[in-house]
Protein backbone atom coordinates (compact mmCIF):
# COMPACT_ATOMS: atom_id res chain seq x y z
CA UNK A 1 84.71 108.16 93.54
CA UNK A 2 83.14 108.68 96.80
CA UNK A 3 80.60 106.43 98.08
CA UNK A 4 82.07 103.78 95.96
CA UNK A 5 83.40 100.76 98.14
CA UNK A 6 86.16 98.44 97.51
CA UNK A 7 85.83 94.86 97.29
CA UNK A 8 86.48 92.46 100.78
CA UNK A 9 89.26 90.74 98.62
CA UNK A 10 90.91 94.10 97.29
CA UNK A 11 90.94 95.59 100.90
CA UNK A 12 92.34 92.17 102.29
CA UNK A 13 95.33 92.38 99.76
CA UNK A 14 96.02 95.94 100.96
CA UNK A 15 95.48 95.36 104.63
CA UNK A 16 97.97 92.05 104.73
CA UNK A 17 100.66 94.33 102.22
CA UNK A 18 100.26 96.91 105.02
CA UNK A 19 100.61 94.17 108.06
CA UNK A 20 104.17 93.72 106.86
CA UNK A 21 105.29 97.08 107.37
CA UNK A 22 107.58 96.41 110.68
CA UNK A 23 109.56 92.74 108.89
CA UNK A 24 109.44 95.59 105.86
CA UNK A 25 111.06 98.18 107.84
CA UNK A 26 113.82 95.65 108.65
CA UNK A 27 113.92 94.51 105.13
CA UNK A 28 114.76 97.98 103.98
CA UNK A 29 118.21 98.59 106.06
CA UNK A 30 119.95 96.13 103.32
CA UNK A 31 120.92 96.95 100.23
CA UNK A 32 119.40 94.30 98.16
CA UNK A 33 116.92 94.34 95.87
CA UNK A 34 114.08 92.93 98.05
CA UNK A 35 115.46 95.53 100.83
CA UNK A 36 114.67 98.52 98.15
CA UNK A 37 111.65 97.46 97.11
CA UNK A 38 110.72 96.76 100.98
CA UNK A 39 112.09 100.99 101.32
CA UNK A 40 109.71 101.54 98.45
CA UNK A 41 106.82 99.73 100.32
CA UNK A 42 107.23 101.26 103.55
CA UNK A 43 107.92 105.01 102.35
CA UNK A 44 104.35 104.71 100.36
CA UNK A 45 102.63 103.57 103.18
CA UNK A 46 104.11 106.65 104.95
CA UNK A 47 103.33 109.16 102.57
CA UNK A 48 100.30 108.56 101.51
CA UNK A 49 99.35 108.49 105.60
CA UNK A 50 100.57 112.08 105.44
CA UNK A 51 98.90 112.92 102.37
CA UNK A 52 95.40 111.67 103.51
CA UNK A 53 95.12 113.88 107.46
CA UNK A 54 98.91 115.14 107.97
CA UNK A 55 98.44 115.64 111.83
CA UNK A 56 97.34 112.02 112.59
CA UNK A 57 99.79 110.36 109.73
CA UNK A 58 101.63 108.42 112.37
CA UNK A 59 98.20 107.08 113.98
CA UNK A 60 97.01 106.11 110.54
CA UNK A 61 100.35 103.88 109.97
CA UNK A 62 100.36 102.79 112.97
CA UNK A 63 96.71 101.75 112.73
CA UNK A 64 96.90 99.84 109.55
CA UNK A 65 100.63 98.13 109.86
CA UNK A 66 99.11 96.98 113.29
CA UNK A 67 95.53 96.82 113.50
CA UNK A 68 95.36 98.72 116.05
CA UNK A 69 91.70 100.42 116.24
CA UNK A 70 90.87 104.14 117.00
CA UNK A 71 90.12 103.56 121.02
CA UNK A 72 93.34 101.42 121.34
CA UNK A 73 95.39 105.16 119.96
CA UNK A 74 94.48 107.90 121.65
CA UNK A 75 94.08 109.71 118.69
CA UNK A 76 93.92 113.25 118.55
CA UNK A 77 90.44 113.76 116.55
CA UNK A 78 87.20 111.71 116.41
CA UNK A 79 86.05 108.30 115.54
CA UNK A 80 84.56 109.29 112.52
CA UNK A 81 87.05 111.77 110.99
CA UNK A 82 90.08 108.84 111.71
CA UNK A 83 88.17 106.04 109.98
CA UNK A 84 87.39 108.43 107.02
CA UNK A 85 90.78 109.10 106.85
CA UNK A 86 91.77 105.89 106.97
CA UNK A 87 89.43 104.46 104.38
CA UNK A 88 90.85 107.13 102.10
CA UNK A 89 93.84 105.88 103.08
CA UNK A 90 92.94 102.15 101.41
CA UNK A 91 91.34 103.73 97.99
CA UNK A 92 94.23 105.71 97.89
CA UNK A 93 96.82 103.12 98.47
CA UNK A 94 95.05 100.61 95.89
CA UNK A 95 95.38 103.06 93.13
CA UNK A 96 99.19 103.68 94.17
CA UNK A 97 100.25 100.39 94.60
């Protein structure tokens, strides 16, 4: 499916379902149901970060749970190669989720 793009409203849904990852991450430490499905949330954002570029997996979850951009990361590989990975991140995650 490359070169195919995903719709504003699809990529909002994902991006706001991401931007709860740290009251998530909280959520998860109880043992209710909302606290497993919040462990749920937050272990798919994680692994499909480390399925998409492995060595930059943390900069890619910590780009998209805080909208941080490349230049505010430091990260370890170029513009280009991050925001590819993090766009595959997205198509990936909307199929998943």
């Amino acid at each position: 499916m490359k070169g195919e793009r995903m719709q504003k409203e699809q990529y909002l849904e994902l991006k706001y379902f991401c931007l709860q990852y740290k009251r998530k991450k909280a959520e998860a430490n109880t043992s209710t149901a909302k606290g497993r499905r919040a462990l749920i949330d937050i272990t798919l954002i994680e692994q499909i970060a480390e399925y998409v570029y492995p060595e930059v997996a943390d900069y890619i979850v910590e780009s998209v749970t805080t909208g941080k951009s490349w230049e505010q990361l430091n990260v370890p590989c170029g513009r280009r190669q991050f925001y590819n990975a993090r766009n595959r991140f997205f198509n990936l995650l909307s199929k998943m989720k």
